[in-house]
N, C-alpha and C. Protein backbone atom coordinates (compact mmCIF):
# COMPACT_ATOMS: atom_id res chain seq x y z
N UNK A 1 -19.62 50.94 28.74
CA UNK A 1 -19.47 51.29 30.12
C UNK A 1 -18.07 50.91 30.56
N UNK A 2 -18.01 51.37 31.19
CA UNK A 2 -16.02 51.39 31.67
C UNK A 2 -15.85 51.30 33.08
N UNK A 3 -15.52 50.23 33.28
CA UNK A 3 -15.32 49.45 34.77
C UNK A 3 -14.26 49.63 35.35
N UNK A 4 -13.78 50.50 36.34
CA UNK A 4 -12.23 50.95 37.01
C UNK A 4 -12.17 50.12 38.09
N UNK A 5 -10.83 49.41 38.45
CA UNK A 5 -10.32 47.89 39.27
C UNK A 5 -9.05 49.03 39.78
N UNK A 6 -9.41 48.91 41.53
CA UNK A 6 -8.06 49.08 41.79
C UNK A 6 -7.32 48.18 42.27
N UNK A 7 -6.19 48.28 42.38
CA UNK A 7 -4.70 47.58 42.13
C UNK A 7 -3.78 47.91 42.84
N UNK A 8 -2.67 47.20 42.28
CA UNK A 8 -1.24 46.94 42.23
C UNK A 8 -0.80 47.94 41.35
N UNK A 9 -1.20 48.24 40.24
CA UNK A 9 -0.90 49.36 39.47
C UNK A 9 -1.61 50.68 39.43
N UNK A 10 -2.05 50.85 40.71
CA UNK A 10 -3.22 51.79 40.65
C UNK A 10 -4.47 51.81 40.59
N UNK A 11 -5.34 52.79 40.84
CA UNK A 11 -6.29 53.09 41.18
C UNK A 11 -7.61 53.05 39.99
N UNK A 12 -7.25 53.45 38.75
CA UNK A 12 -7.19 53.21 37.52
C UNK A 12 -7.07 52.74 36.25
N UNK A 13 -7.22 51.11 36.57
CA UNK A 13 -6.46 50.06 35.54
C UNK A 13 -8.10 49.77 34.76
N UNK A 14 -7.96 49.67 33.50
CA UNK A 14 -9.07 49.29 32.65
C UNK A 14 -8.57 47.76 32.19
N UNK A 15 -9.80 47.03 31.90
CA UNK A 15 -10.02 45.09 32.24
C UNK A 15 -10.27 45.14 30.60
N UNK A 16 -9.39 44.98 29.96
CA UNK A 16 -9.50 44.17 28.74
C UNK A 16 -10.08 43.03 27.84
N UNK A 17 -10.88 43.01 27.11
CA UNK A 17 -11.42 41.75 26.93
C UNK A 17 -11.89 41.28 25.52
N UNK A 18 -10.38 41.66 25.01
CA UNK A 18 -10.14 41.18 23.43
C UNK A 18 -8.23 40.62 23.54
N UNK A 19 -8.24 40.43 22.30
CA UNK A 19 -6.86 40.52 21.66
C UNK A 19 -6.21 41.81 21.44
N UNK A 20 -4.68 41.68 21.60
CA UNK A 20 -4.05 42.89 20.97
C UNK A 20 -3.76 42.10 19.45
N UNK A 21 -3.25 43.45 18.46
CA UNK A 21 -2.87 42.99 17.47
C UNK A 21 -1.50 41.54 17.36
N UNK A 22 -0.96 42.32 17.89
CA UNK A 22 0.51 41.50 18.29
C UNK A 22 0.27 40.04 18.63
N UNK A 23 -0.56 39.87 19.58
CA UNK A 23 -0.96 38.67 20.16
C UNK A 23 -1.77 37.54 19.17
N UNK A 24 -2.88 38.54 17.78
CA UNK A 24 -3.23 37.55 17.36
C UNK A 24 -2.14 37.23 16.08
N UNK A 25 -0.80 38.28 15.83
CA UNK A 25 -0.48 37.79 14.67
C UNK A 25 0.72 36.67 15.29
N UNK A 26 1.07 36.69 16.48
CA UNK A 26 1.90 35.50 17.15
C UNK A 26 1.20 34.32 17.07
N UNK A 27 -0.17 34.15 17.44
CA UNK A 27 -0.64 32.73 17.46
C UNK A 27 -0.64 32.53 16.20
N UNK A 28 -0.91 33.32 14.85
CA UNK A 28 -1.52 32.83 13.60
C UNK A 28 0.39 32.35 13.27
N UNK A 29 1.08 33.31 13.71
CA UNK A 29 2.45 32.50 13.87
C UNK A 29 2.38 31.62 13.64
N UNK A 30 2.68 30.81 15.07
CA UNK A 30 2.42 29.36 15.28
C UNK A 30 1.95 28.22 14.83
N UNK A 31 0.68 28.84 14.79
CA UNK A 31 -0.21 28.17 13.50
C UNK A 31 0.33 27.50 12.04
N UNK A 32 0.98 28.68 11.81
CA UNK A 32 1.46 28.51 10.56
C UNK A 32 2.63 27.79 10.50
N UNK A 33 3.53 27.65 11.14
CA UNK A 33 4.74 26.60 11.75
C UNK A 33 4.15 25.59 12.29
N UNK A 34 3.04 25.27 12.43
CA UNK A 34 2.64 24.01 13.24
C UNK A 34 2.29 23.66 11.99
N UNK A 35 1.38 23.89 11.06
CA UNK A 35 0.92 23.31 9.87
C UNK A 35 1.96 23.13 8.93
N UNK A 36 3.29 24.03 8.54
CA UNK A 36 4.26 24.13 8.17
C UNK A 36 5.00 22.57 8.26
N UNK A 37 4.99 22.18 9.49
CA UNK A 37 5.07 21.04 9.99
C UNK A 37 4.92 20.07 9.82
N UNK A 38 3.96 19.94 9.71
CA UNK A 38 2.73 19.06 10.51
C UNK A 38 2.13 18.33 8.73
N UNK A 39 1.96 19.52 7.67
CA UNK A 39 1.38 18.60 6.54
C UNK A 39 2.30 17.61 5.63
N UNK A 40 4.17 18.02 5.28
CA UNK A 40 4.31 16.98 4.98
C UNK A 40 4.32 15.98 5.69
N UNK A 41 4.19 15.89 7.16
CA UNK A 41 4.40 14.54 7.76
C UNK A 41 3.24 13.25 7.65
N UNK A 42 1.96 14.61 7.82
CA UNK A 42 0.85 13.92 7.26
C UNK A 42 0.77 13.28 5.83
N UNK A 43 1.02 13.67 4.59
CA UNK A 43 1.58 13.17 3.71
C UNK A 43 2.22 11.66 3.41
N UNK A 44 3.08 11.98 4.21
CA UNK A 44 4.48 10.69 4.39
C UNK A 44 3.62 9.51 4.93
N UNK A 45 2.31 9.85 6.18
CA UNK A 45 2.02 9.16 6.82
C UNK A 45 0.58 8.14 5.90
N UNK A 46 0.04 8.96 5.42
CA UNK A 46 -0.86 8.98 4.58
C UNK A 46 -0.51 7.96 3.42
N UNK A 47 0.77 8.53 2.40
CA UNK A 47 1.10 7.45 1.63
C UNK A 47 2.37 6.08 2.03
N UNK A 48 2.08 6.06 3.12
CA UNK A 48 3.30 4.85 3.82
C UNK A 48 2.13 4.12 3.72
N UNK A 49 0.97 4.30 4.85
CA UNK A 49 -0.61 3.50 5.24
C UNK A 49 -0.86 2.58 3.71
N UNK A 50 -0.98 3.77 2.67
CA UNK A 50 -1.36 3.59 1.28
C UNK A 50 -0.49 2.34 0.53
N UNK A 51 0.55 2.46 0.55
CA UNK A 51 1.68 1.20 -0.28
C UNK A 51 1.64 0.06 0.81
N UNK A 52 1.42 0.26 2.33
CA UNK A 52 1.20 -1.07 3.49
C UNK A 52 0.16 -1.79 2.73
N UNK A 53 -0.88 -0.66 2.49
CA UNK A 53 -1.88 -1.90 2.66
C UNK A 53 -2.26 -2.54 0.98
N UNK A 54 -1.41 -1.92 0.17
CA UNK A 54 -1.82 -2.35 -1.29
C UNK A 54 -0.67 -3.28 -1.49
N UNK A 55 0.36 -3.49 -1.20
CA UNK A 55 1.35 -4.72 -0.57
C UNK A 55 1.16 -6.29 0.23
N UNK A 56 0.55 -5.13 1.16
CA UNK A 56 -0.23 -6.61 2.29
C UNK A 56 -1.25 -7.18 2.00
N UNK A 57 -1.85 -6.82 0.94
CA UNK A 57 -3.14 -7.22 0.08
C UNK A 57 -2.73 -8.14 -0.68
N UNK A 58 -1.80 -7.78 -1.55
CA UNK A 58 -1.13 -8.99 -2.61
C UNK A 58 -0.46 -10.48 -1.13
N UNK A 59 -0.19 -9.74 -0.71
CA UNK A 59 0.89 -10.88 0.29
C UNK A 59 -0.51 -11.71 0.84
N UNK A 60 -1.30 -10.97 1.20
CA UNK A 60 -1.93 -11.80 2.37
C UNK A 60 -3.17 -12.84 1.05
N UNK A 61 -3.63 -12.37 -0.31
CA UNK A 61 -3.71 -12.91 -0.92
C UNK A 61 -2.92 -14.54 -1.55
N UNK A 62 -1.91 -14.34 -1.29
CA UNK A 62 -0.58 -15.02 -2.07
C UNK A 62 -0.56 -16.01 -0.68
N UNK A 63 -0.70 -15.77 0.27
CA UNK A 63 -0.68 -16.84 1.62
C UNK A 63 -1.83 -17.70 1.55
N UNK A 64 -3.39 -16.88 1.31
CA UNK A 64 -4.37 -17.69 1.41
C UNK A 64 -3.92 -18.92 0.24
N UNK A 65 -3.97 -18.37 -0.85
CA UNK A 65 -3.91 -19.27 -2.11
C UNK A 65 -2.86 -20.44 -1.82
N UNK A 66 -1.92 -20.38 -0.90
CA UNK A 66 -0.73 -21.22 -0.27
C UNK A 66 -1.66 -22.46 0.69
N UNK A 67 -2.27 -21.61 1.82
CA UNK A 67 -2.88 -22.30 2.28
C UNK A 67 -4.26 -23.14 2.11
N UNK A 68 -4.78 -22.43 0.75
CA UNK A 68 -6.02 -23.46 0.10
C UNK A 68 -5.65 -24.29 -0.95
N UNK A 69 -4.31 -24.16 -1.02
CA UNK A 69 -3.78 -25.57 -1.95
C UNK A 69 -3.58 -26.70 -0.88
N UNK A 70 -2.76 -26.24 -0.27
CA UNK A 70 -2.45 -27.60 0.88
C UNK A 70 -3.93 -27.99 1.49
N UNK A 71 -4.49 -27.50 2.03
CA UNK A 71 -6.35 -27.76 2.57
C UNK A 71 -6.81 -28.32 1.82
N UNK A 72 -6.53 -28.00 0.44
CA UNK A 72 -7.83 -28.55 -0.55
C UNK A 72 -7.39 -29.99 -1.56
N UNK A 73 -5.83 -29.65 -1.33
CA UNK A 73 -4.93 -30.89 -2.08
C UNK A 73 -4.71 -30.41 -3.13
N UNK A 74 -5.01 -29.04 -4.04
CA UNK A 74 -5.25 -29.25 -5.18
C UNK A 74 -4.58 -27.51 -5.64
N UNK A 75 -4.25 -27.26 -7.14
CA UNK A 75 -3.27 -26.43 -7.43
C UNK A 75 -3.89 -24.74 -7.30
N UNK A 76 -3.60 -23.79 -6.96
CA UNK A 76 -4.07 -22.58 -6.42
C UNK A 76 -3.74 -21.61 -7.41
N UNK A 77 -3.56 -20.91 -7.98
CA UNK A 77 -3.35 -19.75 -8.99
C UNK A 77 -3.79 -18.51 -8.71
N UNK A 78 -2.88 -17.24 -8.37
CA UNK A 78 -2.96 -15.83 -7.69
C UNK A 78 -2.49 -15.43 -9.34
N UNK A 79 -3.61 -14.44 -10.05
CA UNK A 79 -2.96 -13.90 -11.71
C UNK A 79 -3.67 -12.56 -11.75
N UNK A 80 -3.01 -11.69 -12.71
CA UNK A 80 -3.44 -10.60 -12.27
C UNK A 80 -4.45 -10.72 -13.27
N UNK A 81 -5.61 -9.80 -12.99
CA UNK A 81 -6.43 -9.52 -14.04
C UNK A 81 -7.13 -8.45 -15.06
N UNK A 82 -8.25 -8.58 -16.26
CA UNK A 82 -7.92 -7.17 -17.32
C UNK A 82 -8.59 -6.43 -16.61
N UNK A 83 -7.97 -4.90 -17.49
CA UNK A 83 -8.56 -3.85 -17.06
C UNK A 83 -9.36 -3.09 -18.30
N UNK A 84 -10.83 -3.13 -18.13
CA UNK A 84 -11.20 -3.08 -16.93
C UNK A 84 -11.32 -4.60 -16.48
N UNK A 85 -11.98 -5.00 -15.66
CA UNK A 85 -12.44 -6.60 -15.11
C UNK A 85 -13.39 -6.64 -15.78
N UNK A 86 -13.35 -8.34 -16.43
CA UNK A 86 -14.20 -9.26 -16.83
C UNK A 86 -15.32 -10.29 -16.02
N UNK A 87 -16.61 -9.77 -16.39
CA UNK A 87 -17.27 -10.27 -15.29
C UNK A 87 -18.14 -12.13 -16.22
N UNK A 88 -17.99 -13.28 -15.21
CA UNK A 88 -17.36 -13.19 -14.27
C UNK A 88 -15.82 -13.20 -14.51
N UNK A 89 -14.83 -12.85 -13.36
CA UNK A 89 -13.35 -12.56 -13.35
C UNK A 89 -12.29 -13.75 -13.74
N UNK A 90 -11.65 -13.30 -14.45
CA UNK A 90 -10.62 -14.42 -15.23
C UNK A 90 -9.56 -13.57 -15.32
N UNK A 91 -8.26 -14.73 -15.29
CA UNK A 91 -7.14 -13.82 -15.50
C UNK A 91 -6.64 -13.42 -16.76
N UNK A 92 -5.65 -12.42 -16.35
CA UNK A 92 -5.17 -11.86 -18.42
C UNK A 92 -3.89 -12.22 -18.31
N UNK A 93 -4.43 -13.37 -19.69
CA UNK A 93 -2.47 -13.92 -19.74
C UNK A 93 -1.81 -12.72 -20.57
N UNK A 94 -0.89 -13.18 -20.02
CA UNK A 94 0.38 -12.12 -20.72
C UNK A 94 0.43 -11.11 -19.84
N UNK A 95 -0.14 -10.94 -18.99
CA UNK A 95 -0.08 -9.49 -18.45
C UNK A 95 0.80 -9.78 -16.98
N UNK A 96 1.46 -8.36 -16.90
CA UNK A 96 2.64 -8.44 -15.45
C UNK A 96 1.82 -7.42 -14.67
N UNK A 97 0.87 -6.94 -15.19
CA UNK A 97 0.68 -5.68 -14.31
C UNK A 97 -0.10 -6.17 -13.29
N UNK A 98 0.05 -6.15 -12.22
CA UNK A 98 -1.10 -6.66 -10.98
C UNK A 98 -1.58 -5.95 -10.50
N UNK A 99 -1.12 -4.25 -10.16
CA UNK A 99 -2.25 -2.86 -10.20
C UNK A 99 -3.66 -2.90 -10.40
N UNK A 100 -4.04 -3.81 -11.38
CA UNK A 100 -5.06 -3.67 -12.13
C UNK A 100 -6.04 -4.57 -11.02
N UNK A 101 -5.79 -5.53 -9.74
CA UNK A 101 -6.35 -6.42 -9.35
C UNK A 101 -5.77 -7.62 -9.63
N UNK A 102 -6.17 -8.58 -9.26
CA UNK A 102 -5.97 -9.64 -9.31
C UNK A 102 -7.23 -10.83 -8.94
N UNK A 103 -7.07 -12.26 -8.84
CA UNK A 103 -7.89 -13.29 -8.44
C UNK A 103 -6.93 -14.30 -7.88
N UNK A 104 -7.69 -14.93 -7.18
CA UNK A 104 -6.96 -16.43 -6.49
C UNK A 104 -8.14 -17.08 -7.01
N UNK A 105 -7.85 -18.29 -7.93
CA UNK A 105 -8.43 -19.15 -8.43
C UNK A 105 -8.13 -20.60 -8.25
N UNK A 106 -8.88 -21.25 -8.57
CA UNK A 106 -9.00 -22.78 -8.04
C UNK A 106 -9.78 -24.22 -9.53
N UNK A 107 -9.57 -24.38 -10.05
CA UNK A 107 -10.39 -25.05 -11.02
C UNK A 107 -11.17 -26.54 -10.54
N UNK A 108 -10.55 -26.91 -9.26
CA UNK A 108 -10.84 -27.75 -8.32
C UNK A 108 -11.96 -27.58 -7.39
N UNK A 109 -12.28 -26.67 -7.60
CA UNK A 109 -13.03 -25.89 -6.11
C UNK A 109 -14.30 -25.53 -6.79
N UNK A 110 -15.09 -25.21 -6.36
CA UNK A 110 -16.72 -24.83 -6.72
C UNK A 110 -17.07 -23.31 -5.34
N UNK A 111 -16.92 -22.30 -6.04
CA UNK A 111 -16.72 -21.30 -6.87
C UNK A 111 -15.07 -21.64 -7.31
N UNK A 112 -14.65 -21.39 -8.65
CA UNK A 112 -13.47 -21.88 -8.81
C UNK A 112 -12.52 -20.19 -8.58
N UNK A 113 -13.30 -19.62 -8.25
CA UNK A 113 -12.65 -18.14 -7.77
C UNK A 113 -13.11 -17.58 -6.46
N UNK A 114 -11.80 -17.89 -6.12
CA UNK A 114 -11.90 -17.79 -4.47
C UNK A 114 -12.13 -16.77 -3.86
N UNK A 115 -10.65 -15.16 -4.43
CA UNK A 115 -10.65 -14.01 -4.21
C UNK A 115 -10.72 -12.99 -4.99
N UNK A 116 -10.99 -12.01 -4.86
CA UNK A 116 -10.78 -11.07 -6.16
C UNK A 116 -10.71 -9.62 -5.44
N UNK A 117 -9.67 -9.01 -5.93
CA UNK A 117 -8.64 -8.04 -5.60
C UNK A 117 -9.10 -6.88 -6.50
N UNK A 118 -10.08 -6.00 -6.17
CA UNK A 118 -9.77 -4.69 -7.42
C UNK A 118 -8.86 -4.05 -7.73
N UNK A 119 -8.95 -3.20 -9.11
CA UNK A 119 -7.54 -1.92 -9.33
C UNK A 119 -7.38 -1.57 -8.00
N UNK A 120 -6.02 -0.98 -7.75
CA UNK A 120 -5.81 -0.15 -6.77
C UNK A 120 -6.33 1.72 -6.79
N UNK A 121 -6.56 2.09 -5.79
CA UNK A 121 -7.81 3.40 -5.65
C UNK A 121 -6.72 4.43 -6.58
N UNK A 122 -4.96 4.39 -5.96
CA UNK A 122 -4.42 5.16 -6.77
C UNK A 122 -4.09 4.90 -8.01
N UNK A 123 -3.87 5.34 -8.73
CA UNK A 123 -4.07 4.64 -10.14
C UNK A 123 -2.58 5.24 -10.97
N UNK A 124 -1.79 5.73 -10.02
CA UNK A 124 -0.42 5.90 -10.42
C UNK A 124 0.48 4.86 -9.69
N UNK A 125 0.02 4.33 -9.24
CA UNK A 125 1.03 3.21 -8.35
C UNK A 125 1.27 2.15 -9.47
N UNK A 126 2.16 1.48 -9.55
CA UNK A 126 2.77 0.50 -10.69
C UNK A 126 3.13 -1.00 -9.62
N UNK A 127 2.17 -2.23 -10.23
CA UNK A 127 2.64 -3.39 -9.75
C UNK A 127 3.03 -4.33 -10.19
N UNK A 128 4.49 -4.93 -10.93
CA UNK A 128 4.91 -5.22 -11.88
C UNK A 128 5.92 -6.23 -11.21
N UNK A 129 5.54 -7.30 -11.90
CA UNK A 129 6.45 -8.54 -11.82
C UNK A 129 7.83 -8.36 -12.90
N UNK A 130 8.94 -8.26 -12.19
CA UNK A 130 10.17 -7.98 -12.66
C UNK A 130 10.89 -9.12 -13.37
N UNK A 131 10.39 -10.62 -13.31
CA UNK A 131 10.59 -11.86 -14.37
C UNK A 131 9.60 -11.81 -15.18
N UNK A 132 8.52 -11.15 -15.41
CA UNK A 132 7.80 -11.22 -16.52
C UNK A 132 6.59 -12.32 -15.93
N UNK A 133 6.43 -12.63 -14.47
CA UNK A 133 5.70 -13.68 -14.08
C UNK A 133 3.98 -12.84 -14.27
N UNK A 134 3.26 -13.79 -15.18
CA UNK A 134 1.92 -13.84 -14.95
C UNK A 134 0.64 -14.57 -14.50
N UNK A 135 1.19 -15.03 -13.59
CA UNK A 135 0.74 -16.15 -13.13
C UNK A 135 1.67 -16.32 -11.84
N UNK A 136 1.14 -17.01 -10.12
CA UNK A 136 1.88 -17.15 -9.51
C UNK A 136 0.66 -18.51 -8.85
N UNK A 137 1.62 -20.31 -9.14
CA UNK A 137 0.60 -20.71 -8.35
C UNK A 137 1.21 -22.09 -7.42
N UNK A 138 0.42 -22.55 -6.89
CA UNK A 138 0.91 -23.10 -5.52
C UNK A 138 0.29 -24.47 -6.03
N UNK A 139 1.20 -25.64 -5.82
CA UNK A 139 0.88 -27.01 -5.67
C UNK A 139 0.65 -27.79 -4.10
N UNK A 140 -0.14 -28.42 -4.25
CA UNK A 140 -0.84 -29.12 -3.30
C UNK A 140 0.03 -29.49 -1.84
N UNK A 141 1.35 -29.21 -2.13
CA UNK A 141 2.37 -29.16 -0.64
C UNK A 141 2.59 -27.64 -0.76
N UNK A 142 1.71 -27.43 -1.46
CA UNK A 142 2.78 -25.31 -1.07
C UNK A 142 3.68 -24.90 -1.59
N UNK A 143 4.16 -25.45 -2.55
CA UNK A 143 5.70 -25.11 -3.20
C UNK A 143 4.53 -24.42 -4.15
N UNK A 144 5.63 -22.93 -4.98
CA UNK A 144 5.16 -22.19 -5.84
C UNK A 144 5.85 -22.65 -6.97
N UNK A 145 5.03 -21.95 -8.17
CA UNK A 145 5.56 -22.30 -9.36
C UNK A 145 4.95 -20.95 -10.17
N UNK A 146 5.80 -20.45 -10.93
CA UNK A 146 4.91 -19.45 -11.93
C UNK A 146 5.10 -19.71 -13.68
N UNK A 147 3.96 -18.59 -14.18
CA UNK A 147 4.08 -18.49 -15.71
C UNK A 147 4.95 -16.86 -15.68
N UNK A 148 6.01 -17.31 -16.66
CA UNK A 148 6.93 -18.20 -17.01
C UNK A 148 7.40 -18.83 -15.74
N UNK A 149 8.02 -20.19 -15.34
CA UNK A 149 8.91 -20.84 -14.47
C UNK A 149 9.74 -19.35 -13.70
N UNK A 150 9.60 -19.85 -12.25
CA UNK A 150 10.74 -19.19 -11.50
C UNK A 150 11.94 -19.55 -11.48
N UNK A 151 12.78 -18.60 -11.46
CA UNK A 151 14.17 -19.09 -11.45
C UNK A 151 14.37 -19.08 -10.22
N UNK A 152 15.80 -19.81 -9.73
CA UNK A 152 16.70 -19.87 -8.00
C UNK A 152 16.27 -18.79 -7.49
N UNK A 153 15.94 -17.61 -8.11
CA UNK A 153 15.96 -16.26 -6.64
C UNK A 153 14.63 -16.49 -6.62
N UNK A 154 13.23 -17.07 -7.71
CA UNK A 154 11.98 -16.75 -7.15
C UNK A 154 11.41 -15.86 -7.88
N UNK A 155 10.27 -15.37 -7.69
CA UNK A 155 9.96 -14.18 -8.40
C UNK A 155 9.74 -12.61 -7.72
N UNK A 156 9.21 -11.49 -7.98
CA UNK A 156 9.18 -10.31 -7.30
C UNK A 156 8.52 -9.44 -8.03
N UNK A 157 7.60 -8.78 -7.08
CA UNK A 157 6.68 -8.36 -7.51
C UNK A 157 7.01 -6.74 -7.42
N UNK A 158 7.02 -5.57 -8.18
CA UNK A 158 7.50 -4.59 -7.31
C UNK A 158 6.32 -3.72 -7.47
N UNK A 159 6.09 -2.91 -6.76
CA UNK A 159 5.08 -2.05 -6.07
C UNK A 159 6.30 -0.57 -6.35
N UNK A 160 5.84 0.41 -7.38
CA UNK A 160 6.45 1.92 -7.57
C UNK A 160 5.33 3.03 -7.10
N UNK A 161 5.50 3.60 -6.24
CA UNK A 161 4.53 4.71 -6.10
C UNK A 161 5.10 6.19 -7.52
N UNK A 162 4.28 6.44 -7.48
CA UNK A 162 4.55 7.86 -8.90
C UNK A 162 4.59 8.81 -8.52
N UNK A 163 5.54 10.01 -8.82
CA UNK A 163 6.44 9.72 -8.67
C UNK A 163 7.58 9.07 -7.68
N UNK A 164 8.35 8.46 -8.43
CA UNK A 164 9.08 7.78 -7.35
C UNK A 164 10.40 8.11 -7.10
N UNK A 165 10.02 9.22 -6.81
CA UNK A 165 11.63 10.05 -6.63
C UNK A 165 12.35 9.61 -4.94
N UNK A 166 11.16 9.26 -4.02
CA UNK A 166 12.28 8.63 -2.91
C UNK A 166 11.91 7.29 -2.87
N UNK A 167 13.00 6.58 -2.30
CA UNK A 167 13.55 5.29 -2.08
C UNK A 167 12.36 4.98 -1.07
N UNK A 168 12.05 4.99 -0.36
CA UNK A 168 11.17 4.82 0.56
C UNK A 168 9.68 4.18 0.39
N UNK A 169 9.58 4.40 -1.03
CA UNK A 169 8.49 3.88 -1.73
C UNK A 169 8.44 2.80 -2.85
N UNK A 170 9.10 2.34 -2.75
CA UNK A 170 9.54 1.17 -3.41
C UNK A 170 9.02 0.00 -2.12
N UNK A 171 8.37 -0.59 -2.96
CA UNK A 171 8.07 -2.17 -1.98
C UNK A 171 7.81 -3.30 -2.89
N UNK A 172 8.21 -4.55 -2.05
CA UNK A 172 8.60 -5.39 -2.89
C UNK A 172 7.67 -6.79 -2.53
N UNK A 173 7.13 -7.94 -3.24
CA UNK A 173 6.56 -9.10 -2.77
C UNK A 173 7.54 -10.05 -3.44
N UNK A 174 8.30 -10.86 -2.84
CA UNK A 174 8.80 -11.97 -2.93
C UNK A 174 8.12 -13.38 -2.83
N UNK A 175 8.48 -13.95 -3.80
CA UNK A 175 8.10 -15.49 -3.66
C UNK A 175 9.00 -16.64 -3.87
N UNK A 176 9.28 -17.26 -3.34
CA UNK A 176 10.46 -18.89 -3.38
C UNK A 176 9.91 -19.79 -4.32
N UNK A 177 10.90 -20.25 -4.45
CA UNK A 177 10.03 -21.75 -4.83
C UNK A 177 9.00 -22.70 -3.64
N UNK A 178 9.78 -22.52 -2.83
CA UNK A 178 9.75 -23.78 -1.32
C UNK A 178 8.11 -22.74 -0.75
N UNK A 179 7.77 -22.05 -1.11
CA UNK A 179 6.46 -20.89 -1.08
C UNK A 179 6.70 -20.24 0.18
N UNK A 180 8.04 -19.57 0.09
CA UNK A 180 7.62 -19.07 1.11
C UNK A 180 7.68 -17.50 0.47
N UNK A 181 6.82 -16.20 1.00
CA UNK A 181 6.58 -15.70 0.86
C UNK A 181 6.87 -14.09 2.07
N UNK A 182 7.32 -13.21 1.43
CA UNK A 182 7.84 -12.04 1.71
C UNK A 182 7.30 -10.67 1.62
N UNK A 183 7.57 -9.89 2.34
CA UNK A 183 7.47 -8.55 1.56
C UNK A 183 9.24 -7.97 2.00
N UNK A 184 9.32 -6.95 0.82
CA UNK A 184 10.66 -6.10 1.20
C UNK A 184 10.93 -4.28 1.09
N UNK A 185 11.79 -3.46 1.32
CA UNK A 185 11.38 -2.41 1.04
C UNK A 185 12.92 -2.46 -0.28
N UNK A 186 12.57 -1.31 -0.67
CA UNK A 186 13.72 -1.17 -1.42
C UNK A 186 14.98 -1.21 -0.46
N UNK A 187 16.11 -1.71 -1.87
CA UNK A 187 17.55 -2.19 -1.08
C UNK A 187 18.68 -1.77 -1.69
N UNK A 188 19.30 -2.49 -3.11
CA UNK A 188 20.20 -1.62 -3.41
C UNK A 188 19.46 -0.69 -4.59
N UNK A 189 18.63 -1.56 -5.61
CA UNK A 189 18.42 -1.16 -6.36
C UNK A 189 16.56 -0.97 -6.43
N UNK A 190 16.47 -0.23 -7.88
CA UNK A 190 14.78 -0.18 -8.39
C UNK A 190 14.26 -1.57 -8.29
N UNK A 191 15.13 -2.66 -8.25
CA UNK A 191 14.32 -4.33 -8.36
C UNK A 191 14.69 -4.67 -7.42
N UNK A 192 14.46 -4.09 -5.93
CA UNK A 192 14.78 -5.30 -4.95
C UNK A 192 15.69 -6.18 -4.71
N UNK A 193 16.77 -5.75 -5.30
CA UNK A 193 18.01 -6.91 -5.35
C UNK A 193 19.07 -6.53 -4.36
C-alpha cells in the first residue's frame, strides 16, 4: 500500500523505510575502518595485560618470600620448577627457566612450600635468568642471595614474549643483594642492561 505525504516538496513524496544501497555500503565502510583500527590495538592491549601480569607474579612472589624470611627469621627460597611439576612440588636444580612455574619454599616452616606458581598459559613466552641463577633466596634480614652467587649488579630475570620482534616486550625482574627488588622494561639491550 502506498502512503502519499504532502510537503515541502510536493504533493507526492513517498516515506521510505529501508536502506539505500549507498548508505549500507558507507556504514559497512566504517565498520571496516573502525575494526581496521580497533584490532591491532586490542592486540597490543591484550598482550601488554599478558607480560604485566606474568612479571608481577614472579615480583610479587619474590616480595612475599622477602617478607616471610624476615617474619619467620628463617631462609626463604623462590626456584623455578620441572616441567611437567612434581607432585608434591620441588625445585629443578640446574634449571634457569622460570616459565615453567615456580615455588617459594621454606624448610623451616610446616608446609615447607609456601607458594606455587604454574607454567605460564602462553607457552611461547621465555623466563630466563640471564646469570644462570637457579635459585633466588632471602636470609632472615632480607638480603638476597642466589644459586650460583649474585654478582654487584644482582641478578635478572628476563621475561621474552615470541616473537619478539618489538622492544616493548621485553620485561625484566631485578634483584640486589640488599633485596631489593624491581621490575624493568627493556633498555639498551635484549638483557636489561
Amino acid at each position: 500500500m502506498r502512503k502519499d505525504v504532502t510537503g515541502e516538496h510536493g504533493p507526492h513524496m513517498k516515506v521510505s523505510a529501508g536502506f539505500t544501497l549507498v548508505e549500507l555500503m558507507v556504514v559497512i565502510t566504517i565498520v571496516a575502518m573502525l575494526l581496521a583500527l580497533g584490532v591491532p590495538s586490542y592486540r597490543y592491549v591484550t598482550n601488554s595485560n599478558r607480560v604485566s601480569a606474568e612479571v608481577n607474579a614472579l615480583l610479587g612472589d619474590l616480595m612475599f618470600a622477602r617478607s616471610e624470611a624476615i617474619k619467620e627469621g628463617a631462609t626463604v627460597t623462590v626456584c623455578p620448577i620441572p616441567n611437567p611439576p612434581a607432585n608434591p612440588p620441588i625445585c629443578n636444580p640446574g634449571s634457569t627457566e622460570w616459565d615453567h612455574g615456580w615455588i617459594v619454599t621454606s624448610p623451616a616452616v610446616t608446609p615447607s612450600v609456601l607458594r606455587i606458581q604454574q607454567a605460564f598459559a602462553n607457552a611461547t613466552d621465555s623466563f630466563l635468568s640471564n646469570g644462570g641463577q637457579t635459585s633466588i633466596t632471602f636470609d632472615r634480614y632480607g638480603f638476597a642471595n642466589a644459586t650460583p652467587a649474585l654478582t654487584n649488579a644482582g641478578a635478572t630475570i628476563i621475561l621474552k614474549t615470541t616473537p619478539a620482534t618489538a622492544t616493548a616486550w621485553i620485561r625484566c625482574v631485578e634483584i640486589r643483594r640488599g633485596g631489593m627488588i624491581e621490575t624493568a622494561r627493556y633498555k639498551q639491550d635484549a638483557n636489561c642492561q
